[in-house]
PDB file of N, CA and C in Angstrom:
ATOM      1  N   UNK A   1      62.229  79.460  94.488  1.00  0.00           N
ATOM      2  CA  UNK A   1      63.280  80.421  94.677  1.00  0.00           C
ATOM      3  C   UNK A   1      63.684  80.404  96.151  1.00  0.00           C
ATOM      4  N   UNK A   2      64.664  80.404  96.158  1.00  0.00           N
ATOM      5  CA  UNK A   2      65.155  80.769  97.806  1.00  0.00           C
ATOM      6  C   UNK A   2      65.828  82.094  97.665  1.00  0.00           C
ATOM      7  N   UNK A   3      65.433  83.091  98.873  1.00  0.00           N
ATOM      8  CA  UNK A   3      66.482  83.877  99.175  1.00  0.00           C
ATOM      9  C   UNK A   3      66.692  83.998 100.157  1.00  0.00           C
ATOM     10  N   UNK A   4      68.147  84.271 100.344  1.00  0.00           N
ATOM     11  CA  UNK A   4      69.125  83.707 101.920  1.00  0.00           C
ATOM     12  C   UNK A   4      69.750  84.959 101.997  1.00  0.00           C
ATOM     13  N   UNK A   5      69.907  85.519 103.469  1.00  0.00           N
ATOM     14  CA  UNK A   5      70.555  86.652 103.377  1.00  0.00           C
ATOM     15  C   UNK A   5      71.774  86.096 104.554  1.00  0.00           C
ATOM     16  N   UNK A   6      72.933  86.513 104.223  1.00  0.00           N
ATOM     17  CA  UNK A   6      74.127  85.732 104.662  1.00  0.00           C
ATOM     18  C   UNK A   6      74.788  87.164 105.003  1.00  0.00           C
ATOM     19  N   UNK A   7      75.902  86.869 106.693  1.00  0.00           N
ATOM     20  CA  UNK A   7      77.040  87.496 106.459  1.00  0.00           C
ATOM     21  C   UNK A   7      78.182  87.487 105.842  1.00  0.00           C
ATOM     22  N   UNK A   8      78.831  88.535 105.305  1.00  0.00           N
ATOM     23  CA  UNK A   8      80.155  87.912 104.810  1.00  0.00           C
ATOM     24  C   UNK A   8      81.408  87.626 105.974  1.00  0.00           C
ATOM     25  N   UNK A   9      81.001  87.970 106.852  1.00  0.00           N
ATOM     26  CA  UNK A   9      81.709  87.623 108.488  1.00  0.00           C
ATOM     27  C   UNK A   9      81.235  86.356 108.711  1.00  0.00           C
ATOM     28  N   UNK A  10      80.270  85.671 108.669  1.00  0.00           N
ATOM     29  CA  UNK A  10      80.177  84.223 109.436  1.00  0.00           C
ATOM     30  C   UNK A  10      80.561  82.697 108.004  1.00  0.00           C
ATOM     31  N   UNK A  11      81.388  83.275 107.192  1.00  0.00           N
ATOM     32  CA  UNK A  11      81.652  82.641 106.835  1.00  0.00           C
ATOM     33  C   UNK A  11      81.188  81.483 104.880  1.00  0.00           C
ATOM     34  N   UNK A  12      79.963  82.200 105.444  1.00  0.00           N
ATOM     35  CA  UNK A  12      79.117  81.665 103.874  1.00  0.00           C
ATOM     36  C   UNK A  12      80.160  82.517 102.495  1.00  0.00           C
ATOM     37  N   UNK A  13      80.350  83.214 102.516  1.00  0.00           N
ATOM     38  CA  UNK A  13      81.068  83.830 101.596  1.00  0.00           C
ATOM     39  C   UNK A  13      82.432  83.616 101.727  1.00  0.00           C
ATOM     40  N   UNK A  14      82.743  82.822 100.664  1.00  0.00           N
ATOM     41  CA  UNK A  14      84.301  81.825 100.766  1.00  0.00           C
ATOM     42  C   UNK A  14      85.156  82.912 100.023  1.00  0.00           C
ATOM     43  N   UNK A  15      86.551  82.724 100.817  1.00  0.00           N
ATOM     44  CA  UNK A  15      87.839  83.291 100.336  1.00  0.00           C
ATOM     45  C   UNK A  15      88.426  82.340  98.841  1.00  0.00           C
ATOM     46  N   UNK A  16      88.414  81.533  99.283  1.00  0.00           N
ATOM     47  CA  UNK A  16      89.452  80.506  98.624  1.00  0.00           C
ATOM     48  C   UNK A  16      88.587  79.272  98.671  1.00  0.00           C
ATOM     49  N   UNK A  17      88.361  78.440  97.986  1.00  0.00           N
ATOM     50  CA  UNK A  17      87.762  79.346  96.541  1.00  0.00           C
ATOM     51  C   UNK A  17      86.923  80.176  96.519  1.00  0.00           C
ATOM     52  N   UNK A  18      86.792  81.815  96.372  1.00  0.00           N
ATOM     53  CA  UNK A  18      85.515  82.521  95.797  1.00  0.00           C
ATOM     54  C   UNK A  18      84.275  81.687  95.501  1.00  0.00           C
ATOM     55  N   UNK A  19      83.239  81.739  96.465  1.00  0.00           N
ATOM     56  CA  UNK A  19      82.120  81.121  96.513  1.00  0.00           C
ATOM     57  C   UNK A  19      81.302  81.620  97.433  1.00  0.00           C
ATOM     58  N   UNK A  20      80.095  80.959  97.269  1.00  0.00           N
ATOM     59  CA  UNK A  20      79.076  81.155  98.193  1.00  0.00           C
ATOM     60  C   UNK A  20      78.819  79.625  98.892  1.00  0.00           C
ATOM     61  N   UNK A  21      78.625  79.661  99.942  1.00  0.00           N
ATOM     62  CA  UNK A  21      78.557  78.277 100.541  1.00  0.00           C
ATOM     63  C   UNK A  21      77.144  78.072 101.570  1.00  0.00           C
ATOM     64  N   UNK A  22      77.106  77.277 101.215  1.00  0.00           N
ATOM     65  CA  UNK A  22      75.638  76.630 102.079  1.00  0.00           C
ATOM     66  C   UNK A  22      75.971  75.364 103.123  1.00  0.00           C
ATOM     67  N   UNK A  23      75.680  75.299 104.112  1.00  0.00           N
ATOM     68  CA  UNK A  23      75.636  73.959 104.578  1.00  0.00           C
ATOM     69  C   UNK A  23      74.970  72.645 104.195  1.00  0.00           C
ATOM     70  N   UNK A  24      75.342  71.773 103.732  1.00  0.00           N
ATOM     71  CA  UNK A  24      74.595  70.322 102.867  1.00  0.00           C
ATOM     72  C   UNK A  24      73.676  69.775 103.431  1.00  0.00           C
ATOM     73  N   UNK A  25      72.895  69.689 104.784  1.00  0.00           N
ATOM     74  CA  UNK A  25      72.051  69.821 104.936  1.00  0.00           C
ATOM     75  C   UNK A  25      71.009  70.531 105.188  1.00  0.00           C
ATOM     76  N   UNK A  26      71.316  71.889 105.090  1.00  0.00           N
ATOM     77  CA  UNK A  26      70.229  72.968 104.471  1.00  0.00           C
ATOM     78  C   UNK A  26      69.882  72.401 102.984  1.00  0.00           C
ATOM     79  N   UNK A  27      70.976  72.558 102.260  1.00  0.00           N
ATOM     80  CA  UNK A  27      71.022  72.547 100.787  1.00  0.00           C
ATOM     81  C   UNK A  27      70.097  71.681 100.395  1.00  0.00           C
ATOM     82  N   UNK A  28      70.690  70.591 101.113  1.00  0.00           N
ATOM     83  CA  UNK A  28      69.479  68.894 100.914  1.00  0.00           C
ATOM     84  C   UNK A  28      67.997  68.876 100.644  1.00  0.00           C
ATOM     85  N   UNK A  29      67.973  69.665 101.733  1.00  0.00           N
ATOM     86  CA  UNK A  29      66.389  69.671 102.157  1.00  0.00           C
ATOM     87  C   UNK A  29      65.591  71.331 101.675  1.00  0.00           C
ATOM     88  N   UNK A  30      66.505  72.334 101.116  1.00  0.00           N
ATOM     89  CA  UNK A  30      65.916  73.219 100.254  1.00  0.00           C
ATOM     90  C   UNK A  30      65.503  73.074  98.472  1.00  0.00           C
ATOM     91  N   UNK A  31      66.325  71.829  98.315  1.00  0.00           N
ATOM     92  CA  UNK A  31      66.975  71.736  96.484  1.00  0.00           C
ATOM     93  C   UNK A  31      65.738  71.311  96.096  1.00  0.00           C
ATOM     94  N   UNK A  32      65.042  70.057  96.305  1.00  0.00           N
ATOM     95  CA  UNK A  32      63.956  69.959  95.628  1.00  0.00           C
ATOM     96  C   UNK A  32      62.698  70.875  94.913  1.00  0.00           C
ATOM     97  N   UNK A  33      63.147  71.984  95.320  1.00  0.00           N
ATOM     98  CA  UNK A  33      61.815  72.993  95.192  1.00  0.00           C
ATOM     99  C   UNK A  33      62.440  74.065  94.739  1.00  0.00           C
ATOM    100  N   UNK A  34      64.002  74.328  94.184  1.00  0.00           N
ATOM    101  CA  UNK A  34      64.487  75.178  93.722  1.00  0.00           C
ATOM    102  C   UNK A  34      64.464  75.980  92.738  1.00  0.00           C
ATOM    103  N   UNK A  35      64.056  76.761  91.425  1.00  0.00           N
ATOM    104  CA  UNK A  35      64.587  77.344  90.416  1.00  0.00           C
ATOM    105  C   UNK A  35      65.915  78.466  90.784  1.00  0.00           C
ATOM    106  N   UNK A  36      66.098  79.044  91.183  1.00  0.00           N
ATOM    107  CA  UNK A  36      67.069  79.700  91.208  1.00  0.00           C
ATOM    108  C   UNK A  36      67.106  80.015  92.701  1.00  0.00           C
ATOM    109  N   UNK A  37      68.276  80.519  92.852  1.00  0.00           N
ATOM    110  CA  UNK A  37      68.732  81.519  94.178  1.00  0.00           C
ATOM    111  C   UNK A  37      69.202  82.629  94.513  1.00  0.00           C
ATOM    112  N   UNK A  38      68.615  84.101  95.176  1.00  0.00           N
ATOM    113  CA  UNK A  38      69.489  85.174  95.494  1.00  0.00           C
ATOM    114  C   UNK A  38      69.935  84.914  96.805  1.00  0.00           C
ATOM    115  N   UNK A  39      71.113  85.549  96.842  1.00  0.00           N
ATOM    116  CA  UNK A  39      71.878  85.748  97.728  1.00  0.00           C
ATOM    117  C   UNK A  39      72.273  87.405  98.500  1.00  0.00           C
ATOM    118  N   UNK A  40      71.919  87.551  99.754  1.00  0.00           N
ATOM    119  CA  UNK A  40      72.095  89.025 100.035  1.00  0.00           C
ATOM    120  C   UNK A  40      73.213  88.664 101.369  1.00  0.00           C
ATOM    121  N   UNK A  41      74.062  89.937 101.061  1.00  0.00           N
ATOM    122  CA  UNK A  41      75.043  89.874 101.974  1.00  0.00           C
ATOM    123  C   UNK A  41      74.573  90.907 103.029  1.00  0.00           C
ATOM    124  N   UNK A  42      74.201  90.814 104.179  1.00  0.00           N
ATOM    125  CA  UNK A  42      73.323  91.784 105.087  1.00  0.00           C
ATOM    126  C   UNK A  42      74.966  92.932 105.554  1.00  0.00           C
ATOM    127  N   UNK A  43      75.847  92.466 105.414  1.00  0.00           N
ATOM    128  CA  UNK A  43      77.347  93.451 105.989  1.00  0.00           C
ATOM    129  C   UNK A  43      77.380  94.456 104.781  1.00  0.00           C
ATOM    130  N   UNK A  44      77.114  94.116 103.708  1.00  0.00           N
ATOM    131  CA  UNK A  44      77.292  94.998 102.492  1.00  0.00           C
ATOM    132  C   UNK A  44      76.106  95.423 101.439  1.00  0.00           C
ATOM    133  N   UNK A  45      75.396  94.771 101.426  1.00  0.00           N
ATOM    134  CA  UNK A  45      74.055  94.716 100.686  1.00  0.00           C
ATOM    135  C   UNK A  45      74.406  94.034  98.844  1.00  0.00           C
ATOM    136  N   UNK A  46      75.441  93.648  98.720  1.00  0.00           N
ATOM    137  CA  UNK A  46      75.314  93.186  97.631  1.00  0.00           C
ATOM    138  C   UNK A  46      74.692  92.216  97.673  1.00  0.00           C
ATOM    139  N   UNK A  47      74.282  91.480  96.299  1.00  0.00           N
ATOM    140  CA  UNK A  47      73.054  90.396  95.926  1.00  0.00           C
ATOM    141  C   UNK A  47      73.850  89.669  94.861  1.00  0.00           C
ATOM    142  N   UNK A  48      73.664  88.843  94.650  1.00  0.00           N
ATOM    143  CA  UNK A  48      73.969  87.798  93.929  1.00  0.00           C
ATOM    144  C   UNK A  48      72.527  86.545  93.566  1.00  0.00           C
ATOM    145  N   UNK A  49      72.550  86.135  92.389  1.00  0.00           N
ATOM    146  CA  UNK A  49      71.576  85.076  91.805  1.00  0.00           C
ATOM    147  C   UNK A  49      72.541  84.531  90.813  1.00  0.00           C
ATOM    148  N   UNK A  50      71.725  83.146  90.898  1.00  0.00           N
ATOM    149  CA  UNK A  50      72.367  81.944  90.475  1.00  0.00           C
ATOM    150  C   UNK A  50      71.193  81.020  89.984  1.00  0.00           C
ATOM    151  N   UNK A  51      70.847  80.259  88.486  1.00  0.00           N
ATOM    152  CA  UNK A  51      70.163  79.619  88.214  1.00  0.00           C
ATOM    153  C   UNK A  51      70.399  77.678  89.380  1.00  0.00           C
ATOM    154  N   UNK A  52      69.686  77.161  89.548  1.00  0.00           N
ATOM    155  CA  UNK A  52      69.344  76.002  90.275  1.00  0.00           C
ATOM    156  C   UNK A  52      70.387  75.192  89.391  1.00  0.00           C
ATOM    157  N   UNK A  53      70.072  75.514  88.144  1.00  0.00           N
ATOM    158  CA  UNK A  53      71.153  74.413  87.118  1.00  0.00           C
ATOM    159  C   UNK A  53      72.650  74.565  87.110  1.00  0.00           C
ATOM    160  N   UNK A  54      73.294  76.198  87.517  1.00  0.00           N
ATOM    161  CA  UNK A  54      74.481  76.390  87.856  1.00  0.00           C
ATOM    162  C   UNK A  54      75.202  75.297  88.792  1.00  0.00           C
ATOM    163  N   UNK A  55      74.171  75.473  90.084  1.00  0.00           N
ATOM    164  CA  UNK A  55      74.544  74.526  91.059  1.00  0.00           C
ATOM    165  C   UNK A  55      74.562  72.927  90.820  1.00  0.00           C
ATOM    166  N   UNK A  56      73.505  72.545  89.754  1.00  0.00           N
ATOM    167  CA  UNK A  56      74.161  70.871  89.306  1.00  0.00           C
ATOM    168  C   UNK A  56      74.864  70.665  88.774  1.00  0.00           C
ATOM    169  N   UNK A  57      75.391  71.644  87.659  1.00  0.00           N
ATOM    170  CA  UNK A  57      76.741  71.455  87.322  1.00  0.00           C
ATOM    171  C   UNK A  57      78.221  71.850  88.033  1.00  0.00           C
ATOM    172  N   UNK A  58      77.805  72.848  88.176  1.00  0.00           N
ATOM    173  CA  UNK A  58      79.585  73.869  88.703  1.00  0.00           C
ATOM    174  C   UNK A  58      79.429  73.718  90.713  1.00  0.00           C
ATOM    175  N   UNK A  59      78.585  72.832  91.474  1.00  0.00           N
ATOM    176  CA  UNK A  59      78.846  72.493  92.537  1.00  0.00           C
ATOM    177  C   UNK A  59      79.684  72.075  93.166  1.00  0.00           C
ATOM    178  N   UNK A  60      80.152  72.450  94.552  1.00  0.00           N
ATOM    179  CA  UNK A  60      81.792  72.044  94.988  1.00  0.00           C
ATOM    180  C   UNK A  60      81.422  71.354  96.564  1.00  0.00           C
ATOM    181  N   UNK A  61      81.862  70.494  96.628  1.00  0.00           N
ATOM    182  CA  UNK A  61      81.311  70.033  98.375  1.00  0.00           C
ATOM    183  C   UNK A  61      82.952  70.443  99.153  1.00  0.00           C
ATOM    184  N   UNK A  62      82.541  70.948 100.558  1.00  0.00           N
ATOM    185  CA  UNK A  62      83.549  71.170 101.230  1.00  0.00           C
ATOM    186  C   UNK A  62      83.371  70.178 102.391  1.00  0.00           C
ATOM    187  N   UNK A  63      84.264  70.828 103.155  1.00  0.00           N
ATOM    188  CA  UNK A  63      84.234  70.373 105.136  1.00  0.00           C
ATOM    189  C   UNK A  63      85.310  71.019 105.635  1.00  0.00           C
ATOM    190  N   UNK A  64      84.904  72.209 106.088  1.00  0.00           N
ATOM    191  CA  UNK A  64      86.526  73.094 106.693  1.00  0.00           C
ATOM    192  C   UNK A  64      86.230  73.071 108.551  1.00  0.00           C
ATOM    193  N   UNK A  65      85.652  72.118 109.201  1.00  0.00           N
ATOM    194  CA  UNK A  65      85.385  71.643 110.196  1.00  0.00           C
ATOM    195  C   UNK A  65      83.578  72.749 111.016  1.00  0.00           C
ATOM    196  N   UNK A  66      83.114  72.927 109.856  1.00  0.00           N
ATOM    197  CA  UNK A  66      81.669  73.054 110.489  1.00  0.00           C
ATOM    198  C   UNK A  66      80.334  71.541 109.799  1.00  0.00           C
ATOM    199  N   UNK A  67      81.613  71.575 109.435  1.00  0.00           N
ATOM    200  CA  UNK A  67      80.275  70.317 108.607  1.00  0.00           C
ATOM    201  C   UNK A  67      80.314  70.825 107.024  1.00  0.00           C
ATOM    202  N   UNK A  68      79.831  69.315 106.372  1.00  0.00           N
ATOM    203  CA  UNK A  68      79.930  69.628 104.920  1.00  0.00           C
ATOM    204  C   UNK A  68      79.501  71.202 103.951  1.00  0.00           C
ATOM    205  N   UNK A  69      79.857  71.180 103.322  1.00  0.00           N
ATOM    206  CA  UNK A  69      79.081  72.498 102.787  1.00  0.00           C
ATOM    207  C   UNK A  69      79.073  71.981 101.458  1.00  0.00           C
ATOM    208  N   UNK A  70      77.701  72.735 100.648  1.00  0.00           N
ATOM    209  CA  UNK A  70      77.483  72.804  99.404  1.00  0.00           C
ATOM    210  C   UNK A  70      78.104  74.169  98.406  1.00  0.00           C
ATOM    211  N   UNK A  71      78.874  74.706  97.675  1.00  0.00           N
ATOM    212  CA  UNK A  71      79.799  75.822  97.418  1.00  0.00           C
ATOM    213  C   UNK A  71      79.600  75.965  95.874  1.00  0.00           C
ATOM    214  N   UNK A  72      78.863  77.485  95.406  1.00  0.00           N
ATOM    215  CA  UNK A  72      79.282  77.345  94.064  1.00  0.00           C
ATOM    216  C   UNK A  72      80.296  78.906  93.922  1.00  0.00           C
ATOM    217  N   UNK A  73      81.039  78.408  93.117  1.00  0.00           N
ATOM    218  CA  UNK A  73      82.231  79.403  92.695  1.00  0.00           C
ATOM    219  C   UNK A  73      81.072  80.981  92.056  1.00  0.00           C
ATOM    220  N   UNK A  74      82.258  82.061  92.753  1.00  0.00           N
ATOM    221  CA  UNK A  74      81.277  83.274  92.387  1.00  0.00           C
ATOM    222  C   UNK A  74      81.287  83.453  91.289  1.00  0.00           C
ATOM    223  N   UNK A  75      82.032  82.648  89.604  1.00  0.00           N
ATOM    224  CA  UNK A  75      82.019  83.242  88.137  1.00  0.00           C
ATOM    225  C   UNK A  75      80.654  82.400  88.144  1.00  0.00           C
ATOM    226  N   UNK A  76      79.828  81.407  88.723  1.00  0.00           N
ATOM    227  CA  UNK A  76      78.374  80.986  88.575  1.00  0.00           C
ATOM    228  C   UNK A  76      77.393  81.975  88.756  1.00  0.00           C
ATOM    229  N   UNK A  77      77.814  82.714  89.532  1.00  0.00           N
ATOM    230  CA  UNK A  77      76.787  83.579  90.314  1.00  0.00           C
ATOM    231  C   UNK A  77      76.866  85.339  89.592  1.00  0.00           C
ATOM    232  N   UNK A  78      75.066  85.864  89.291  1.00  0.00           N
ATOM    233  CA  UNK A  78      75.060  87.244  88.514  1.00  0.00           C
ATOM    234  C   UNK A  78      75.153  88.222  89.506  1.00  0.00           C
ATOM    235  N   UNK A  79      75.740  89.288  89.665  1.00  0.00           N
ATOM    236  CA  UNK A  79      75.621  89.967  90.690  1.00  0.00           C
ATOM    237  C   UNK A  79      74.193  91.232  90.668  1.00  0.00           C
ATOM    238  N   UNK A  80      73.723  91.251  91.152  1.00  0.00           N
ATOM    239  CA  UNK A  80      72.835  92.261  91.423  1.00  0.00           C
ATOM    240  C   UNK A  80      72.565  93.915  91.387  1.00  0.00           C
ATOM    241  N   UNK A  81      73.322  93.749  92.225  1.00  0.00           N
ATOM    242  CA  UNK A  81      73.288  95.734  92.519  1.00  0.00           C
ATOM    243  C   UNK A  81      74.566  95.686  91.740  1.00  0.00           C
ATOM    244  N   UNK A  82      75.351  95.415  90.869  1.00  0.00           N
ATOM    245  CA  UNK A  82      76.340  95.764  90.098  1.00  0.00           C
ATOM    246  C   UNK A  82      77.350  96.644  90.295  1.00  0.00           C
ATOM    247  N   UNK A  83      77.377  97.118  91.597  1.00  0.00           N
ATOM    248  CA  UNK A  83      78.685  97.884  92.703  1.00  0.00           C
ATOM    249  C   UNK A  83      78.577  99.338  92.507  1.00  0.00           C
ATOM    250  N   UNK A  84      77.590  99.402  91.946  1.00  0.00           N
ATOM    251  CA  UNK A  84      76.939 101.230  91.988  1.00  0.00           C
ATOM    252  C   UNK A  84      76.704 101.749  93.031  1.00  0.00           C
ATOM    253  N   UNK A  85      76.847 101.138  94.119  1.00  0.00           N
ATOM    254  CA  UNK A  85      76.925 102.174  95.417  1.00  0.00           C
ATOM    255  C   UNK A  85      75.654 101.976  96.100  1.00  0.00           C
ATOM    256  N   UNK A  86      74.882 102.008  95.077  1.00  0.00           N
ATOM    257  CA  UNK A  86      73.273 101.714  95.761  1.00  0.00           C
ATOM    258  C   UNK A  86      73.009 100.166  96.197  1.00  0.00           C
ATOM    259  N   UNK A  87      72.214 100.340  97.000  1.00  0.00           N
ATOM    260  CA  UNK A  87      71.784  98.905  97.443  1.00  0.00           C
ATOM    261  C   UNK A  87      70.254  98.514  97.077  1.00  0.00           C
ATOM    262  N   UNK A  88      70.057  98.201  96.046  1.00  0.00           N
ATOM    263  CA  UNK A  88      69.125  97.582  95.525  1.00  0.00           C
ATOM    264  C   UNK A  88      69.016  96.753  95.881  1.00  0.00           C
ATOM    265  N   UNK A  89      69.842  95.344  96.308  1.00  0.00           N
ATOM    266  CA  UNK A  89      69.664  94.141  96.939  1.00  0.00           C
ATOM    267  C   UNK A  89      68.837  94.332  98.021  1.00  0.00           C
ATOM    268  N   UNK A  90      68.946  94.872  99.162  1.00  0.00           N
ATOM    269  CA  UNK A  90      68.201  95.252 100.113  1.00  0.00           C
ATOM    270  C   UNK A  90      66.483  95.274 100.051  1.00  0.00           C
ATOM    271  N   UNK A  91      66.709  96.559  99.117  1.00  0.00           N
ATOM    272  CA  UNK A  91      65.414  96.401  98.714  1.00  0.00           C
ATOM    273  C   UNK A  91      64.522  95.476  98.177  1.00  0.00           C
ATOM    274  N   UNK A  92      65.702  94.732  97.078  1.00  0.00           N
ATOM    275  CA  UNK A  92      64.461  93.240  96.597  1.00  0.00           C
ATOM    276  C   UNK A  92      64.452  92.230  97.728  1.00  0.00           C
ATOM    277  N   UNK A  93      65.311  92.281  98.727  1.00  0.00           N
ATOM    278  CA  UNK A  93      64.768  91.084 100.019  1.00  0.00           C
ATOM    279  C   UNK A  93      64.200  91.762 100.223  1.00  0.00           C
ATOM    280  N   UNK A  94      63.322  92.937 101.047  1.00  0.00           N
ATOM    281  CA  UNK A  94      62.421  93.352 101.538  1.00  0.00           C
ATOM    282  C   UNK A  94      61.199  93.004 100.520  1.00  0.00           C
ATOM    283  N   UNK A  95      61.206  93.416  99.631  1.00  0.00           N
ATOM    284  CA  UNK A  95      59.823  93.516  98.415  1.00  0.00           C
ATOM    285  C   UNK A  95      59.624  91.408  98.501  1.00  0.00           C
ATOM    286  N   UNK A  96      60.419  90.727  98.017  1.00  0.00           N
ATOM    287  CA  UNK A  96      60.284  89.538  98.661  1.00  0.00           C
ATOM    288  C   UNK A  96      59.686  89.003  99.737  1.00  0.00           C
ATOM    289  N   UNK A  97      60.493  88.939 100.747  1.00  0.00           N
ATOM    290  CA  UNK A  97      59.883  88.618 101.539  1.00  0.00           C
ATOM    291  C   UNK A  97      58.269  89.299 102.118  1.00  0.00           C
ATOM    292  N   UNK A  98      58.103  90.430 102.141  1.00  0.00           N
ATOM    293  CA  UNK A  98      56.954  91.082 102.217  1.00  0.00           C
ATOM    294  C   UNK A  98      55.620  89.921 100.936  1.00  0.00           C
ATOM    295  N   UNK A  99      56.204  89.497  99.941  1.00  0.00           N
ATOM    296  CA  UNK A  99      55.570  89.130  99.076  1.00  0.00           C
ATOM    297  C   UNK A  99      55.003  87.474  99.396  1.00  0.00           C
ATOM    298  N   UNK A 100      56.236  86.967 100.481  1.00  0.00           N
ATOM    299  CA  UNK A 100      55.909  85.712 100.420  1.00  0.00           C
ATOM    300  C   UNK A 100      55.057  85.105 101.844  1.00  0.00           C
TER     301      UNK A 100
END
């Protein structure tokens, strides 16, 4: 499992196309050891997860001049805290990481 906690200011969280984006050599060298991925947005606290297999199929490669990126569209991705106001995401990176 990886979990990555991303701003939606620096860019990982794509406009156009709606995605989440990774840089391809992070991606490279995290994938082998993958089952799934959450995603926490530290500006908002929403969460997002995505099975490992989403990403071999519905994967998008970019280059918008930081270097390649690995991108899966957000209809791949389950959302988490489900926009109830609460931030549960938060809390499962903390309980996580504390765990690992």
């Amino acid at each position: 499992m990886l979990l990555r906690r991303l701003s939606s200011h620096r860019g990982h969280l794509l406009q156009k196309p709606p995605a989440i984006a990774f840089h391809e050599d992070f991606w490279q060298s995290q994938r082998p050891s993958l089952r799934c991925v959450i995603v926490v947005d530290t500006d908002t606290g929403h969460a997002w997860t995505a099975p490992i297999e989403h990403f071999d199929r519905h994967a998008i490669t970019l280059s918008r001049g930081c270097g390649p990126q690995v991108a899966l569209p957000f209809r791949f991705w389950q959302r988490l805290d489900k926009g109830n106001g609460q931030r549960p995401a938060t809390q499962l990176a903390l309980a996580l990481e504390t765990a690992s």
